[in-house]
Protein backbone atom coordinates (compact mmCIF):
# COMPACT_ATOMS: atom_id res chain seq x y z
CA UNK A 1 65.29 -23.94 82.95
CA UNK A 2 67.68 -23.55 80.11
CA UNK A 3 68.10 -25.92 77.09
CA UNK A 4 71.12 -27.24 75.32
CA UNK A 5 71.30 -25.98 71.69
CA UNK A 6 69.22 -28.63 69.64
CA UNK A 7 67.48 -30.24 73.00
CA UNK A 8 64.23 -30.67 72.81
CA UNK A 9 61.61 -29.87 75.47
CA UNK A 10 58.94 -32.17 74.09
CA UNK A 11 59.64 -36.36 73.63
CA UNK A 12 60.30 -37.46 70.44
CA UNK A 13 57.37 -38.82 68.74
CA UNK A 14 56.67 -42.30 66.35
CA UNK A 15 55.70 -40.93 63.02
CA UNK A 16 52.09 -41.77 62.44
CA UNK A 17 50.56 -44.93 60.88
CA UNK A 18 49.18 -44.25 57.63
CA UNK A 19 45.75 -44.60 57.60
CA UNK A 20 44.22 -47.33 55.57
CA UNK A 21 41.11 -46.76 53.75
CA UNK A 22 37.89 -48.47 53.51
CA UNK A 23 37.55 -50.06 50.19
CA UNK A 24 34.23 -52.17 50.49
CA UNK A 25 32.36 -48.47 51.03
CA UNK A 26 31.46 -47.44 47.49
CA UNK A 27 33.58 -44.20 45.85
CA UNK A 28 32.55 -40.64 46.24
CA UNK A 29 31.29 -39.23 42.48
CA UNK A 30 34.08 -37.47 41.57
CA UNK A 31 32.19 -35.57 38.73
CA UNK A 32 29.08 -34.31 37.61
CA UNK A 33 27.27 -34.29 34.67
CA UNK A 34 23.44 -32.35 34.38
CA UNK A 35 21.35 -32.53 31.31
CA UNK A 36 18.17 -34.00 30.02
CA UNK A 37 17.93 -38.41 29.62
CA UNK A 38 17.41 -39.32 26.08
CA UNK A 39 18.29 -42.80 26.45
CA UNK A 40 17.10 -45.23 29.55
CA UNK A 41 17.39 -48.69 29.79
CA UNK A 42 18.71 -51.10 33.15
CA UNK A 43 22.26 -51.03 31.83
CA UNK A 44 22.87 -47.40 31.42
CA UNK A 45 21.35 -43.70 30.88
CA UNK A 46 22.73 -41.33 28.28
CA UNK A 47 22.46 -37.61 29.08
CA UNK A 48 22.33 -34.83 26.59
CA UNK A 49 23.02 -30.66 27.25
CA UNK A 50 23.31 -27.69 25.05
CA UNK A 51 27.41 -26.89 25.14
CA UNK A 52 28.88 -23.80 23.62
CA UNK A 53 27.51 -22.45 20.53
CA UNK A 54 24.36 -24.40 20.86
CA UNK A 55 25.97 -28.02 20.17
CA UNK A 56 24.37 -30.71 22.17
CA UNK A 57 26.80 -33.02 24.35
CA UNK A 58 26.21 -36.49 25.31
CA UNK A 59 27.12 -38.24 27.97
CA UNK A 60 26.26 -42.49 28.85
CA UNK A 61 26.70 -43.90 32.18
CA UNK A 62 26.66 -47.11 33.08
CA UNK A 63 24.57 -47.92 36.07
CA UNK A 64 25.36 -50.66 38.66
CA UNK A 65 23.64 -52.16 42.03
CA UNK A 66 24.86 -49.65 43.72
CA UNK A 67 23.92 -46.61 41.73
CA UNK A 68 21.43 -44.63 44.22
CA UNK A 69 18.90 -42.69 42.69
CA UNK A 70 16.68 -39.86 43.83
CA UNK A 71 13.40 -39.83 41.93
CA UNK A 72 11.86 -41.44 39.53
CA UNK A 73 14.00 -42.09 36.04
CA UNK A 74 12.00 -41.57 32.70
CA UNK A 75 13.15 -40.19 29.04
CA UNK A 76 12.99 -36.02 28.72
CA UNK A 77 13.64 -35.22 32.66
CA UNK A 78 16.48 -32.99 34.18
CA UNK A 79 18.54 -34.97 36.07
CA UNK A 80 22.42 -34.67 37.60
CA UNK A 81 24.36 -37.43 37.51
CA UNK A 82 27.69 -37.89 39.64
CA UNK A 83 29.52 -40.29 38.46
CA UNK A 84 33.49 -42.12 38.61
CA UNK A 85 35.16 -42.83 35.78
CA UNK A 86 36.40 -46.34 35.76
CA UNK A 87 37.81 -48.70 33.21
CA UNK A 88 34.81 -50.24 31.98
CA UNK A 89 33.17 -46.39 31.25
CA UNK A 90 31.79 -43.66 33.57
CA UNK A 91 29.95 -45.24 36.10
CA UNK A 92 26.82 -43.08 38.16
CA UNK A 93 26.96 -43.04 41.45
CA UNK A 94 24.32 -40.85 41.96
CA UNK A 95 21.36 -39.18 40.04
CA UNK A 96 19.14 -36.77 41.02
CA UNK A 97 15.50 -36.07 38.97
CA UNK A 98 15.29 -32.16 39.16
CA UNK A 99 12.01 -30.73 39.77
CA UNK A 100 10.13 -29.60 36.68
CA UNK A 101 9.38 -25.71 35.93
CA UNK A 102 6.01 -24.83 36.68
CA UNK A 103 4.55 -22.96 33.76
């Protein structure tokens, strides 16, 4: 079987619908953030971590409903946070309580 020049031996094809995504499924954290809480309260949790040269860098996020959190929040515990930044502020998505060191 021989082809024409520019003949094709497979059907053209539609190009694809574009895929439409889900916005009612809350977003991804699209950063992280780890550090030790020194603020708490039901609006938001500020985070603070040694930087470079030994200055500390803080950090507030605001949580919502839909903020899931593993462990149990208190002042002076590790924690990561991922969070989305938004227009109202940096919002957490999702903390995490890291374990203590043992001594």
């Amino acid at each position: 079987m021989f082809l024409a020049a520019g003949a094709s031996a497979f059907p053209p094809q539609e190009p694809a619908a574009p895929q439409q995504q889900d916005t009612t499924a809350p977003a991804e954290p699209s950063d992280t953030f780890s550090g030790t809480i020194v603020e708490l309260n039901s609006d938001n949790l500020t985070v603070s971590r040694s930087g470079p040269g030994g200055r500390a860098e803080r950090h507030k996020f605001l949580l919502k409903p839909e903020t899931r959190i593993e462990g149990k929040l208190k002042t002076k515990v590790r924690v990561t946070v991922g969070f989305t930044s938004t227009d109202e502020g940096d919002v957490a998505r999702l903390i995490v309580v890291r374990q203590q060191k043992k001594p």
